[in-house]
N, C-alpha and C. Protein backbone atom coordinates (compact mmCIF):
# COMPACT_ATOMS: atom_id res chain seq x y z
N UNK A 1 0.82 -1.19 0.00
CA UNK A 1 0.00 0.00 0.00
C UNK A 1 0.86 1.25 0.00
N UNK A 2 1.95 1.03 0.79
CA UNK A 2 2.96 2.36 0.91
C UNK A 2 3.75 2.63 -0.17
N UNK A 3 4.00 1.45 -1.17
CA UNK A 3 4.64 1.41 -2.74
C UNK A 3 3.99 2.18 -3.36
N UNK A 4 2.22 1.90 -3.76
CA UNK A 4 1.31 2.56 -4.62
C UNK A 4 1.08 3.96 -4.16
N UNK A 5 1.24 4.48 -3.01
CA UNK A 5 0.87 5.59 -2.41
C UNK A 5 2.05 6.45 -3.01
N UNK A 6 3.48 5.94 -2.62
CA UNK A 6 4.70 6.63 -3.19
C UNK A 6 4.62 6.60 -4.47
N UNK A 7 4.08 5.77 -5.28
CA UNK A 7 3.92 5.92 -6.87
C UNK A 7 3.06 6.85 -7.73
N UNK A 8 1.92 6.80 -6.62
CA UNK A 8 0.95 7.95 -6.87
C UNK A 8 1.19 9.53 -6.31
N UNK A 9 2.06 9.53 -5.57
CA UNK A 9 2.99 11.34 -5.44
C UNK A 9 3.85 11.27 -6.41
N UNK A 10 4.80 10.26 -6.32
CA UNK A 10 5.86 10.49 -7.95
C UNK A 10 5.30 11.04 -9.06
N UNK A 11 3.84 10.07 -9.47
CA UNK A 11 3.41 10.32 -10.98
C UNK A 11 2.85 11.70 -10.94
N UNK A 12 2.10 12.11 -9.68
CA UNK A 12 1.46 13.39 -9.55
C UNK A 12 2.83 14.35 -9.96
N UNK A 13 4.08 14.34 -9.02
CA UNK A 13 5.34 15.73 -9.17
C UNK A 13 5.16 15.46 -10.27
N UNK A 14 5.66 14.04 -11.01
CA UNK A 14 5.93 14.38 -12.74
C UNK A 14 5.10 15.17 -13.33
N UNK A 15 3.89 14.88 -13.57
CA UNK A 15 2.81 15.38 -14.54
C UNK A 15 2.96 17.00 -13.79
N UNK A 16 2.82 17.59 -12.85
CA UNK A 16 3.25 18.97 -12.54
C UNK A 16 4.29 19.21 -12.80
N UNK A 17 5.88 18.96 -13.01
CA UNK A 17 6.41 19.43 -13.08
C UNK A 17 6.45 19.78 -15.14
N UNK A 18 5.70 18.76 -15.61
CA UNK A 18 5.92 18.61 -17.03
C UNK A 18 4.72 19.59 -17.64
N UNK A 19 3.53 19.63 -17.02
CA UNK A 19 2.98 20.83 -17.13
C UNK A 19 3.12 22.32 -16.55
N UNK A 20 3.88 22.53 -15.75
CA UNK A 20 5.04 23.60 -15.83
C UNK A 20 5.64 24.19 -16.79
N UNK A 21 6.45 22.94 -17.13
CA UNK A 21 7.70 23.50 -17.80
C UNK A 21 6.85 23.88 -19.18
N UNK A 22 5.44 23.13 -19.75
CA UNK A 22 5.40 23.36 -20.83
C UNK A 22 4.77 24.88 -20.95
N UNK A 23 4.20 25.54 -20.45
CA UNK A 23 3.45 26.42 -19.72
C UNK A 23 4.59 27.50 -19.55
N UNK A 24 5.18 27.17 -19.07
CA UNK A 24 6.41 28.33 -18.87
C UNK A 24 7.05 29.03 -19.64
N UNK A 25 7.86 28.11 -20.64
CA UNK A 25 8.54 28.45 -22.03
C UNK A 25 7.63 28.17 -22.60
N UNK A 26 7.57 28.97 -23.78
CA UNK A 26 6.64 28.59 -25.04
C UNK A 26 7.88 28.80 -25.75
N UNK A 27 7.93 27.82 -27.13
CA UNK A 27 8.59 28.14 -27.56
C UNK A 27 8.73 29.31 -28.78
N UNK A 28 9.87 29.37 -29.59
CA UNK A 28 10.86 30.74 -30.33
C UNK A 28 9.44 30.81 -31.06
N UNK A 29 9.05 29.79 -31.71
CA UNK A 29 8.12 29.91 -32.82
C UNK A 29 6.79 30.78 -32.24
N UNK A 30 6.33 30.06 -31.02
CA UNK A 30 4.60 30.81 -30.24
C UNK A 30 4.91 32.04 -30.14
N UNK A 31 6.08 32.29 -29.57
CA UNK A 31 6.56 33.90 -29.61
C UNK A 31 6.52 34.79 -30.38
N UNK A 32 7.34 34.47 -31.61
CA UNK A 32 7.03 35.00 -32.86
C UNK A 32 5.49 35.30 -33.19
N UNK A 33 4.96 34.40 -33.48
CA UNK A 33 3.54 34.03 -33.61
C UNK A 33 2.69 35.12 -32.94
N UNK A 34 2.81 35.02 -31.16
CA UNK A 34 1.94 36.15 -30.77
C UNK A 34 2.58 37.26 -31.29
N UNK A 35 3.52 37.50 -31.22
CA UNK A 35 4.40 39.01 -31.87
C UNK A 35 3.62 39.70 -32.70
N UNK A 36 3.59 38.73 -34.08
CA UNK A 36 3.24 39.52 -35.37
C UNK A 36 1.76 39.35 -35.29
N UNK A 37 0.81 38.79 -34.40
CA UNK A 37 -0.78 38.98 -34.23
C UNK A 37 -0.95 40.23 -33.23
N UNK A 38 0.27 40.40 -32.41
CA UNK A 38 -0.43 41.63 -31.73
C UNK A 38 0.00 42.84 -32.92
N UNK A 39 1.29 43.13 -33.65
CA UNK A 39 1.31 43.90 -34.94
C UNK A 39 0.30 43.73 -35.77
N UNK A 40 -0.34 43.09 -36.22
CA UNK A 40 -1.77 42.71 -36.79
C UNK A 40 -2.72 43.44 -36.22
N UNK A 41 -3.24 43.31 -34.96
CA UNK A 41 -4.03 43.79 -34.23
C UNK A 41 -4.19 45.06 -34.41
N UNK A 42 -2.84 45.78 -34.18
CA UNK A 42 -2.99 47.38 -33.75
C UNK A 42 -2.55 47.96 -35.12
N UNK A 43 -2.52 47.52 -36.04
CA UNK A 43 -2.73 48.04 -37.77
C UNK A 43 -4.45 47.78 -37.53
N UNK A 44 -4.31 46.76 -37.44
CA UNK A 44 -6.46 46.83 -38.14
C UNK A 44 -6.91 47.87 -36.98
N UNK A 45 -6.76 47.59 -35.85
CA UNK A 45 -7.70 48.63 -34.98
C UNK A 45 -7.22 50.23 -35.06
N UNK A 46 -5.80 50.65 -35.87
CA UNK A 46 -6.18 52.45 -36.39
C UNK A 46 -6.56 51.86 -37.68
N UNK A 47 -6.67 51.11 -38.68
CA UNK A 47 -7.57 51.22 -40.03
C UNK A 47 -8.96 51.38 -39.55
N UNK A 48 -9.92 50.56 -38.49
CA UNK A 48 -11.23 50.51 -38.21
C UNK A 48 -11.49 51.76 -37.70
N UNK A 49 -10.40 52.95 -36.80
CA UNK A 49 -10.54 53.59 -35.84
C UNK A 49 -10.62 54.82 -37.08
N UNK A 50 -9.97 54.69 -38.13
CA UNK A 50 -9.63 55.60 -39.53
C UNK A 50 -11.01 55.77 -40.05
N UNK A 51 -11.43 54.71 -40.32
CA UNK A 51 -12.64 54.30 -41.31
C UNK A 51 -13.69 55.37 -40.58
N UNK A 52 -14.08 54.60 -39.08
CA UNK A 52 -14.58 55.22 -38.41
C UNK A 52 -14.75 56.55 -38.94
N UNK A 53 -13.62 57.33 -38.30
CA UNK A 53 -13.35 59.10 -38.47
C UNK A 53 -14.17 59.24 -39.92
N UNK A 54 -13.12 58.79 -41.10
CA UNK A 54 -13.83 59.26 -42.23
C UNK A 54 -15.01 59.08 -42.67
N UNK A 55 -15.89 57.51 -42.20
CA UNK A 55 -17.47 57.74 -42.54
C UNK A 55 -18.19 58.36 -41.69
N UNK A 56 -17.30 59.84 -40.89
CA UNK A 56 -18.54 60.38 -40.06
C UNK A 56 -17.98 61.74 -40.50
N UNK A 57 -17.22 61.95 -41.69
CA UNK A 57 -16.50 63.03 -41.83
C UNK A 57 -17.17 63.86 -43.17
N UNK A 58 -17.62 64.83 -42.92
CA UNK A 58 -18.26 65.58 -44.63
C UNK A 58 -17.24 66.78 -44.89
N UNK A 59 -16.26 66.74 -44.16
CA UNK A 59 -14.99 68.04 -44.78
C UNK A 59 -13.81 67.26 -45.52
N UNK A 60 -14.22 68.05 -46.85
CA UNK A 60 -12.87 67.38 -48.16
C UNK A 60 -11.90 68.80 -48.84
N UNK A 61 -10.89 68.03 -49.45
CA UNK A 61 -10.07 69.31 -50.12
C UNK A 61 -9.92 70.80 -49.64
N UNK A 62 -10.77 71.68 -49.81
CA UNK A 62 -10.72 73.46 -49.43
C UNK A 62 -11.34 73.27 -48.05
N UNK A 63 -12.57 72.92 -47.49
CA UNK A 63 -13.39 72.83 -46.63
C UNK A 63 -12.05 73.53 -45.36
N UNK A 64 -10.98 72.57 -45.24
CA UNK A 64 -10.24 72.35 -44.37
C UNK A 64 -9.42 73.71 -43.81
N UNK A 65 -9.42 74.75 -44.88
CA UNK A 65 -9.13 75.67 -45.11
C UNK A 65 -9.56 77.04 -44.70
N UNK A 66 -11.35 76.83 -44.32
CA UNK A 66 -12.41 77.56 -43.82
C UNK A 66 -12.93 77.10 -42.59
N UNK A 67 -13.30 77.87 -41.37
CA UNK A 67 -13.65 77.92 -39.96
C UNK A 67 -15.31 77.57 -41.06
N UNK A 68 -16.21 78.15 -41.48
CA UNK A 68 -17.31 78.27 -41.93
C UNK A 68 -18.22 77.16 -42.56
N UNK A 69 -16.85 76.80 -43.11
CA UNK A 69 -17.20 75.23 -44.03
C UNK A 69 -17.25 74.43 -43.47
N UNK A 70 -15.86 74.49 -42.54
CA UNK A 70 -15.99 73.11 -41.37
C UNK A 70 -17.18 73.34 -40.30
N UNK A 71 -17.47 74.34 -39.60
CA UNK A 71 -18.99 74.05 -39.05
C UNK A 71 -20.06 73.88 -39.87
N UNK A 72 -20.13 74.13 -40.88
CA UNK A 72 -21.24 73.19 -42.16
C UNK A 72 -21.47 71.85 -41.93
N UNK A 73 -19.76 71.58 -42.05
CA UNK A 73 -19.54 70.01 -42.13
C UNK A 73 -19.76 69.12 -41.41
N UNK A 74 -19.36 70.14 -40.14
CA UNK A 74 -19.83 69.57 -38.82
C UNK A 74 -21.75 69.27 -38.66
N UNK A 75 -22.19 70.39 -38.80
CA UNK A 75 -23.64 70.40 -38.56
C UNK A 75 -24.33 68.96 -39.32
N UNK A 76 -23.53 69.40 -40.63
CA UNK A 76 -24.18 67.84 -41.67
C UNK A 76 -24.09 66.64 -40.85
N UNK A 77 -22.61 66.45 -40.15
CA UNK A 77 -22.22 65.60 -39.45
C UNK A 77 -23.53 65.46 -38.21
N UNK A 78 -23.88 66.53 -37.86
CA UNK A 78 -24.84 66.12 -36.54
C UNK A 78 -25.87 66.53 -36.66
N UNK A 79 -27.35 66.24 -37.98
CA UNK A 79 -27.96 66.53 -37.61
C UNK A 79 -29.17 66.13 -36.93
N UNK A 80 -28.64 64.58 -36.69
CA UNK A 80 -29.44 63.97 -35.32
C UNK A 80 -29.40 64.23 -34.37
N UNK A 81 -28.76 65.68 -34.05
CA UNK A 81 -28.41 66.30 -32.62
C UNK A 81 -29.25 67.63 -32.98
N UNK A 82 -30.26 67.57 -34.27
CA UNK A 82 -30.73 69.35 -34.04
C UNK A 82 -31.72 69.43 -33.18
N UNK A 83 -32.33 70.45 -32.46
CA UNK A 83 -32.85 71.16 -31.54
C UNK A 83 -33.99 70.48 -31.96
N UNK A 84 -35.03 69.95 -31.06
CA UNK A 84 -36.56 69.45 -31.30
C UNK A 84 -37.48 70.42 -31.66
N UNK A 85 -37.36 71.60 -30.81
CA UNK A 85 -38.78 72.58 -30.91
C UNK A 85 -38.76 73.06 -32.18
N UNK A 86 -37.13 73.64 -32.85
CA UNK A 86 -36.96 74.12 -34.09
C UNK A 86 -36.11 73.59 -34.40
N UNK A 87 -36.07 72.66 -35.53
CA UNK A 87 -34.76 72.08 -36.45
C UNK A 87 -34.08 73.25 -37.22
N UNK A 88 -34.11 73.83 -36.72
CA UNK A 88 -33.12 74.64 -38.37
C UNK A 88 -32.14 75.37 -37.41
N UNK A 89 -32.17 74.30 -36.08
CA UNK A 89 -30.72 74.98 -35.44
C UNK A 89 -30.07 73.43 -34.61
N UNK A 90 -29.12 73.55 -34.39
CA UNK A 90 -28.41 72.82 -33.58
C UNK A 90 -27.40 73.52 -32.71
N UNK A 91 -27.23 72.87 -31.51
CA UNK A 91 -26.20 73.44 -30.19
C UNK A 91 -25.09 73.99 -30.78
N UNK A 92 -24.85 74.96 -30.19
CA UNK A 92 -23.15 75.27 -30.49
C UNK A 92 -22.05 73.94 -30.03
N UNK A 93 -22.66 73.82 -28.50
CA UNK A 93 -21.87 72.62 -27.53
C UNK A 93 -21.39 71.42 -28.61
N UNK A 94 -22.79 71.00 -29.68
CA UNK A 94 -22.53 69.92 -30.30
C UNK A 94 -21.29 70.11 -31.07
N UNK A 95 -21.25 71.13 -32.18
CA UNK A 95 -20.53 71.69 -32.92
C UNK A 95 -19.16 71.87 -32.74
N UNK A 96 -19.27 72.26 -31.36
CA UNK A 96 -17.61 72.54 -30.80
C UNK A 96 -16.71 71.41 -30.59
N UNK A 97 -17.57 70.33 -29.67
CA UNK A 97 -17.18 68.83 -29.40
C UNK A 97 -16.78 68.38 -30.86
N UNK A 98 -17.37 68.13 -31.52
CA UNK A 98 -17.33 67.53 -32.86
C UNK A 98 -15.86 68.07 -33.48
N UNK A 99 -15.81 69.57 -33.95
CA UNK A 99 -14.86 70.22 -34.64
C UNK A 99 -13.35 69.98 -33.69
N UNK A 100 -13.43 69.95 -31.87
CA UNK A 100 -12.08 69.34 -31.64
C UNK A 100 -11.91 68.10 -31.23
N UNK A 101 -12.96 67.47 -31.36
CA UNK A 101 -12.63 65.79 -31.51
C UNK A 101 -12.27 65.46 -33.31
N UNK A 102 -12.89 66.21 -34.08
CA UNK A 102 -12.38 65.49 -35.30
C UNK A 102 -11.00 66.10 -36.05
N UNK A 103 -10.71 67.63 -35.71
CA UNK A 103 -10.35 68.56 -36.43
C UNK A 103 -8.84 68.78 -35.46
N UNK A 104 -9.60 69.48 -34.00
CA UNK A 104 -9.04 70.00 -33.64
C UNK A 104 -9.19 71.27 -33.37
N UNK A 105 -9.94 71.75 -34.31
CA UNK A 105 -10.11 73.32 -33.98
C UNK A 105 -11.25 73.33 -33.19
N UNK A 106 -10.68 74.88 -32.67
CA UNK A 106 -11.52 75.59 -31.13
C UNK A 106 -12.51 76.70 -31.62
N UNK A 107 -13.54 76.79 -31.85
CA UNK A 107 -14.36 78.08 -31.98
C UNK A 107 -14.84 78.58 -31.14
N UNK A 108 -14.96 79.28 -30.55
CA UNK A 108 -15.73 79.93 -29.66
C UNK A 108 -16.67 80.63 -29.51
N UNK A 109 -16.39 81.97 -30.77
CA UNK A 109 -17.68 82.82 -31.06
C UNK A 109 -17.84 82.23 -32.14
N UNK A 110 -19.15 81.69 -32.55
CA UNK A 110 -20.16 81.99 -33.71
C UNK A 110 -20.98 82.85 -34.31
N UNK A 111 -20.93 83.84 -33.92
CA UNK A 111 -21.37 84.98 -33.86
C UNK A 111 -21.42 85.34 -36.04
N UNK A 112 -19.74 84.83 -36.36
CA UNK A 112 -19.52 84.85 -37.74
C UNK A 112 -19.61 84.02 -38.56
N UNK A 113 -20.43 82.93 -38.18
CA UNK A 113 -20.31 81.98 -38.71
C UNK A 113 -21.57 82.23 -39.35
N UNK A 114 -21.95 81.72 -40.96
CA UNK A 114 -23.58 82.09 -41.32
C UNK A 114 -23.91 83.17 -41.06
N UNK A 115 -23.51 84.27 -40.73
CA UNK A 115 -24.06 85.80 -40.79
C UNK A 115 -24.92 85.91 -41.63
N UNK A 116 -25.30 85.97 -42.58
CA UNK A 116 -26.37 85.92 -43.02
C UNK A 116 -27.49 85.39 -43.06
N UNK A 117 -27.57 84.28 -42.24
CA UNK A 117 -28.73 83.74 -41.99
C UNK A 117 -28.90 83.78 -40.43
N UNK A 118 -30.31 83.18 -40.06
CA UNK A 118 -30.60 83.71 -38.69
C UNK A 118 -29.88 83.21 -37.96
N UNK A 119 -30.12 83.90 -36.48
CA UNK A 119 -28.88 83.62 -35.29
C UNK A 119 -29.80 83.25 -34.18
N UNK A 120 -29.28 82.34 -33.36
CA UNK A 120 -30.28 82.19 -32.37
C UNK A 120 -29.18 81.92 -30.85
N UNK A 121 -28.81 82.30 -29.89
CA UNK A 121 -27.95 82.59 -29.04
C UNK A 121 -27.69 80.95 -28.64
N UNK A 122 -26.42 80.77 -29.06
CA UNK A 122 -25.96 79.21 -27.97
C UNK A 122 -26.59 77.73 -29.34
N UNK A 123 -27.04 78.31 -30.17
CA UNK A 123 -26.96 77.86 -31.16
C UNK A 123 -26.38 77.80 -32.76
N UNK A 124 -26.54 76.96 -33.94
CA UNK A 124 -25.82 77.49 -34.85
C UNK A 124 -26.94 77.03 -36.27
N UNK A 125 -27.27 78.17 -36.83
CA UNK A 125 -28.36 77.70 -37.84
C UNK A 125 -27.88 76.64 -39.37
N UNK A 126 -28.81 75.46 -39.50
CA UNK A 126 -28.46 74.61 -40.26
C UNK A 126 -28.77 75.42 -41.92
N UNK A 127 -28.23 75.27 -42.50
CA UNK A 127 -27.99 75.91 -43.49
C UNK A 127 -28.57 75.17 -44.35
N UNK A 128 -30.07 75.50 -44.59
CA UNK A 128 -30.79 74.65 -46.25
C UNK A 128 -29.80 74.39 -47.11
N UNK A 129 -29.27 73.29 -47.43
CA UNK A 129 -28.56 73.21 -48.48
C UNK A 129 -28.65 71.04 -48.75
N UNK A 130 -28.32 70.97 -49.83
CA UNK A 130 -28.02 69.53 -50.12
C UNK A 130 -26.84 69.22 -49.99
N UNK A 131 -26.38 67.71 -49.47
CA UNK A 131 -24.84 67.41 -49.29
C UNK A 131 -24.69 65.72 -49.81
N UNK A 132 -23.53 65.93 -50.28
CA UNK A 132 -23.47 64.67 -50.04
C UNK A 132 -22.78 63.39 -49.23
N UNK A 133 -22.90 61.98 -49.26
CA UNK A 133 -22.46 61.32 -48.50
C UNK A 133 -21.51 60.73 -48.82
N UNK A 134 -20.38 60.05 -47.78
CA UNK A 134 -19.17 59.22 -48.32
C UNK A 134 -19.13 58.02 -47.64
N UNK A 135 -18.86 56.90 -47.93
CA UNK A 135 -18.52 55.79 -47.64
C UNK A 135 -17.14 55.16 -48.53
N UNK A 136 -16.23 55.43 -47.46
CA UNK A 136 -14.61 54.76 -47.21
C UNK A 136 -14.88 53.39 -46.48
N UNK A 137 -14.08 52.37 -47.71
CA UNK A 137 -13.64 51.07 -47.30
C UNK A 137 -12.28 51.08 -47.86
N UNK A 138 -11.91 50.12 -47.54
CA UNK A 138 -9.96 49.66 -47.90
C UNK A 138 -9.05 50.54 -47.62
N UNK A 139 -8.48 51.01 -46.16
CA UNK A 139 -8.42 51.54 -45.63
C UNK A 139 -6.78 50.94 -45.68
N UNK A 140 -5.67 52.06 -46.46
CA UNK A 140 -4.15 51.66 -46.32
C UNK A 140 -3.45 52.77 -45.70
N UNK A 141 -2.89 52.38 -44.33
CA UNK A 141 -2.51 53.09 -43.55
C UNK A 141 -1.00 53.44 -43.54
N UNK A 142 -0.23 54.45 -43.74
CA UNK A 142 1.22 54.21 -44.04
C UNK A 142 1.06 55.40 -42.30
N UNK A 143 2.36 54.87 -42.08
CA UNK A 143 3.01 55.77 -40.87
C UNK A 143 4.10 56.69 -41.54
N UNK A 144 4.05 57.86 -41.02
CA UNK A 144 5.10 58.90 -41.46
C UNK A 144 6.45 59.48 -40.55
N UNK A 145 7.08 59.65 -41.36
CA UNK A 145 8.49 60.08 -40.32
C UNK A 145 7.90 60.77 -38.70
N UNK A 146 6.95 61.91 -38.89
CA UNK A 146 6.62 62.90 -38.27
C UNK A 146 5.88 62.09 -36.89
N UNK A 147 5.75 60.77 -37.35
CA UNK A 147 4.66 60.03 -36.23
C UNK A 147 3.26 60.44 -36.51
N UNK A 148 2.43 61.10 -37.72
CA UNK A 148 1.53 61.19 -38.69
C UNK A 148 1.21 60.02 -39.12
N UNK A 149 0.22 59.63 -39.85
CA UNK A 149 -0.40 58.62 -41.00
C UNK A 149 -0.92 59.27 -41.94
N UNK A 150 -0.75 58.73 -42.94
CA UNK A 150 -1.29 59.11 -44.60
C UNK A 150 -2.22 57.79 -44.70
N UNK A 151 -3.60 57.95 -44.98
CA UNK A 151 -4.87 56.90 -44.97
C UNK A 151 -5.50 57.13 -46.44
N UNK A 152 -4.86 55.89 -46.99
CA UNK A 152 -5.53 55.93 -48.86
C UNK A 152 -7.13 54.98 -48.46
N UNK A 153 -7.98 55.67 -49.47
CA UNK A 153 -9.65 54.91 -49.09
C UNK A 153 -9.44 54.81 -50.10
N UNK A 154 -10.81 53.69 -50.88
CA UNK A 154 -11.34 53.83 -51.96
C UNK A 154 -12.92 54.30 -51.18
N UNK A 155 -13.29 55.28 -51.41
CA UNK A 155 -14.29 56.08 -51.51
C UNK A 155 -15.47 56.31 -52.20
N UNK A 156 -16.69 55.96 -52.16
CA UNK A 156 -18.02 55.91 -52.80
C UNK A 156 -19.12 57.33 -52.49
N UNK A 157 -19.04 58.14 -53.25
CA UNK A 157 -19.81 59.65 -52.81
C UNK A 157 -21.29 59.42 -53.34
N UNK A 158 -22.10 59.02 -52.47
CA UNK A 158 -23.53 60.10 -53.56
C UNK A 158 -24.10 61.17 -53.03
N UNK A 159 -23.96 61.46 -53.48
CA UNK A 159 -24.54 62.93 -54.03
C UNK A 159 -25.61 63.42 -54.10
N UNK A 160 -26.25 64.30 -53.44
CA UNK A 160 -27.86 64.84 -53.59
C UNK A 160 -28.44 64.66 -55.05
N UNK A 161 -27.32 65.53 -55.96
CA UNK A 161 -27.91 65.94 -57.50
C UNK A 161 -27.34 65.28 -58.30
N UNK A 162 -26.71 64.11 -58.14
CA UNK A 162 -25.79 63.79 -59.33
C UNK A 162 -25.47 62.40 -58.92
N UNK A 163 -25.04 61.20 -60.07
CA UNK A 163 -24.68 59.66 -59.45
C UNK A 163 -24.01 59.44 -59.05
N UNK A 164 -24.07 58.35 -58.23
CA UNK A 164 -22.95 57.72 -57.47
C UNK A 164 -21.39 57.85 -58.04
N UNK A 165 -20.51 58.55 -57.85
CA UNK A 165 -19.59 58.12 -57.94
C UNK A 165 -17.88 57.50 -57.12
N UNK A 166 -16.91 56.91 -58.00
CA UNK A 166 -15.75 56.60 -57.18
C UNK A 166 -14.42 57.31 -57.16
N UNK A 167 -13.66 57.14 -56.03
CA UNK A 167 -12.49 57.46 -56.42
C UNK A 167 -11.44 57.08 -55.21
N UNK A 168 -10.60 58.16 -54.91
CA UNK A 168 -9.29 57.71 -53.71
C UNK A 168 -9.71 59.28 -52.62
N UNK A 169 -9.80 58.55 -51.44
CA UNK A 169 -9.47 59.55 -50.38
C UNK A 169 -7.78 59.38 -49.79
N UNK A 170 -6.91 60.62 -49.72
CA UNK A 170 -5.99 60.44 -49.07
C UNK A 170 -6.21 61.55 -48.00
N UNK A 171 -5.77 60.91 -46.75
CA UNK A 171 -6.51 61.84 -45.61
C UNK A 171 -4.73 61.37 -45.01
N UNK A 172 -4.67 62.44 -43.83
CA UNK A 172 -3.36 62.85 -43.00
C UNK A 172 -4.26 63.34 -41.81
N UNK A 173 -3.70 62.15 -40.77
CA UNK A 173 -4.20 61.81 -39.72
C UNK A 173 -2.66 62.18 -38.54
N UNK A 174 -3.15 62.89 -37.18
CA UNK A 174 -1.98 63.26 -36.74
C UNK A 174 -2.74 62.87 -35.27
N UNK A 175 -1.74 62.09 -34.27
CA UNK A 175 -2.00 61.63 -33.09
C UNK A 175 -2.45 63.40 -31.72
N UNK A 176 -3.39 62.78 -30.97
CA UNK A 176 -3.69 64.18 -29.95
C UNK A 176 -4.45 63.47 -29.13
N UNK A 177 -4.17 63.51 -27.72
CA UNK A 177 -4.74 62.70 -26.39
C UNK A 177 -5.75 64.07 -26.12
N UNK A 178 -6.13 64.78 -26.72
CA UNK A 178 -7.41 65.87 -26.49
C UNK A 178 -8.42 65.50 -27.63
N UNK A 179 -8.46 64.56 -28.32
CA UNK A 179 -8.90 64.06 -29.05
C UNK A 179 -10.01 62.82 -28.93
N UNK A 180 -10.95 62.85 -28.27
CA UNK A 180 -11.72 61.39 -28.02
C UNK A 180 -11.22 60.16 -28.82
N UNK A 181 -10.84 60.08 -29.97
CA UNK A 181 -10.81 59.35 -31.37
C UNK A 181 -8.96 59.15 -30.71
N UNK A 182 -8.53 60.07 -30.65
CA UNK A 182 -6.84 59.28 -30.07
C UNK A 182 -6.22 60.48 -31.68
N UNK A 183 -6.84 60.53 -32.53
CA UNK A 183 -6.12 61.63 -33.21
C UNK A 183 -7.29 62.91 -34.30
N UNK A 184 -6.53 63.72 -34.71
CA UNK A 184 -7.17 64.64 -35.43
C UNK A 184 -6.83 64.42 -37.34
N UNK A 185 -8.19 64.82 -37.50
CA UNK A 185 -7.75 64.62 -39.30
C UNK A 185 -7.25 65.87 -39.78
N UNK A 186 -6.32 65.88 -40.35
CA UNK A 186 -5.75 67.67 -41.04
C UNK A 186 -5.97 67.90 -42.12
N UNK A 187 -6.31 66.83 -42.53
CA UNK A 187 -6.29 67.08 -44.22
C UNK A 187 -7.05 65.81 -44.75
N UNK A 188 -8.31 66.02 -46.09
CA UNK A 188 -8.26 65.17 -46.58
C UNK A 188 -9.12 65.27 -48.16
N UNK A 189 -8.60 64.44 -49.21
CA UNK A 189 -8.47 65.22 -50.56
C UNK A 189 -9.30 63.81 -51.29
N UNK A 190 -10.43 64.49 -51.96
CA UNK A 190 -10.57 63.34 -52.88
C UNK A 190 -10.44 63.05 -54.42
N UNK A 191 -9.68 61.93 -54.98
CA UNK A 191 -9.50 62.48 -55.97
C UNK A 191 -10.17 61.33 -57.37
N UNK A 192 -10.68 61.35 -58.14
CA UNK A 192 -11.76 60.65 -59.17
C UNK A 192 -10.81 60.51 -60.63
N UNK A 193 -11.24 59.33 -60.83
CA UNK A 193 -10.58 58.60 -61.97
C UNK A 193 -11.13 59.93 -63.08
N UNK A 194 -10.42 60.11 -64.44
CA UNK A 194 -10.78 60.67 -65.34
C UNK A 194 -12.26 60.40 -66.16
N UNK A 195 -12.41 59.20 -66.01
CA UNK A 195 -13.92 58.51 -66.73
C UNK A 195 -14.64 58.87 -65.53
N UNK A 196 -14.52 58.88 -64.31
CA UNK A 196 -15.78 59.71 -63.53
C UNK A 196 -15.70 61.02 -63.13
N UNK A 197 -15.13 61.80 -63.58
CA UNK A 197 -15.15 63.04 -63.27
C UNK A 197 -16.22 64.13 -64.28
């Protein structure tokens, strides 16, 4: 009985010590392996985090250039956030959040923004106009010296007045921890094959 008892602690250390050791080291190859899946990982999650930004983004080429255009862009961007009693305004608050979570830029007075059309205090009037929409897929992310990204789309616009068409978004994406999104877009240009232009 005292043989089988000592045989049955032996076999027990073995099998622990052999599931240990395997557990412990993994080997050169598993290593590798997780390596280039966590590099995998954190490429697709800024392409998804990219995509993101740009299918919620209506500022292209000049836009970027104008305080005026980009709260346009913005508003287009939110107008499931306009005011209930009267739609033909939305929050400033919304507007502001939006322009330095996506942009970066700070406005403060609106006061000049739409001057010509009505003003309503702490708000910003939606501007009758038609726009159109974008949908970015294939999302190629290059990293830049600067610690920047350059983000090539292929890009699908329609358009209020006119058909569907395709082409390339190249957008320049720059890292900012004031940023909900983790960075700001600075720039982004679209540009259409010669047969769809």
């Amino acid at each position: 009985m005292k043989k089988l008892f000592l045989n049955c602690i032996a076999l027990a250390v073995v099998l622990l010590l052999s599931f240990s050791a395997l557990s412990v080291r993994p080997s050169a190859k598993q290593s590798s392996v997780a390596k280039v899946r966590v590099a995998y990982d954190i490429n697709e999650a800024l392409k998804a985090k990219f995509l993101n930004m740009l299918n919620h983004n209506f500022a292209y080429d000049s836009a970027f250039e104008s305080a005026e255009d980009l709260v346009n862009c913005a508003v287009t961007a939110q107008l499931n956030l306009r005011e209930k009693q009267n739609d033909s305004y939305i929050a400033e608050n919304y507007i502001k959040d939006y322009l330095l979570n996506m942009y970066g830029v700070e406005i403060e007075d609106f006061s000049d923004i739409n001057a010509s059309f009505p003003h309503k205090d702490g708000f910003v009037y939606i501007v009758p106009r038609g726009f159109s929409v974008f949908s970015h897929s294939n999302a190629v992310v290059a990293g830049n010296e600067d610690g920047s990204y350059t983000v090539t789309t292929d890009v699908t616009v329609n358009s209020h007045d006119s058909d569907e068409v395709n082409g390339k978004a190249v957008t320049l994406f720059v890292k900012s921890s004031e940023s909900k999104f983790g960075f700001y877009m600075v720039s982004s240009n679209i540009y259409f094959d010669t047969d769809n232009a």
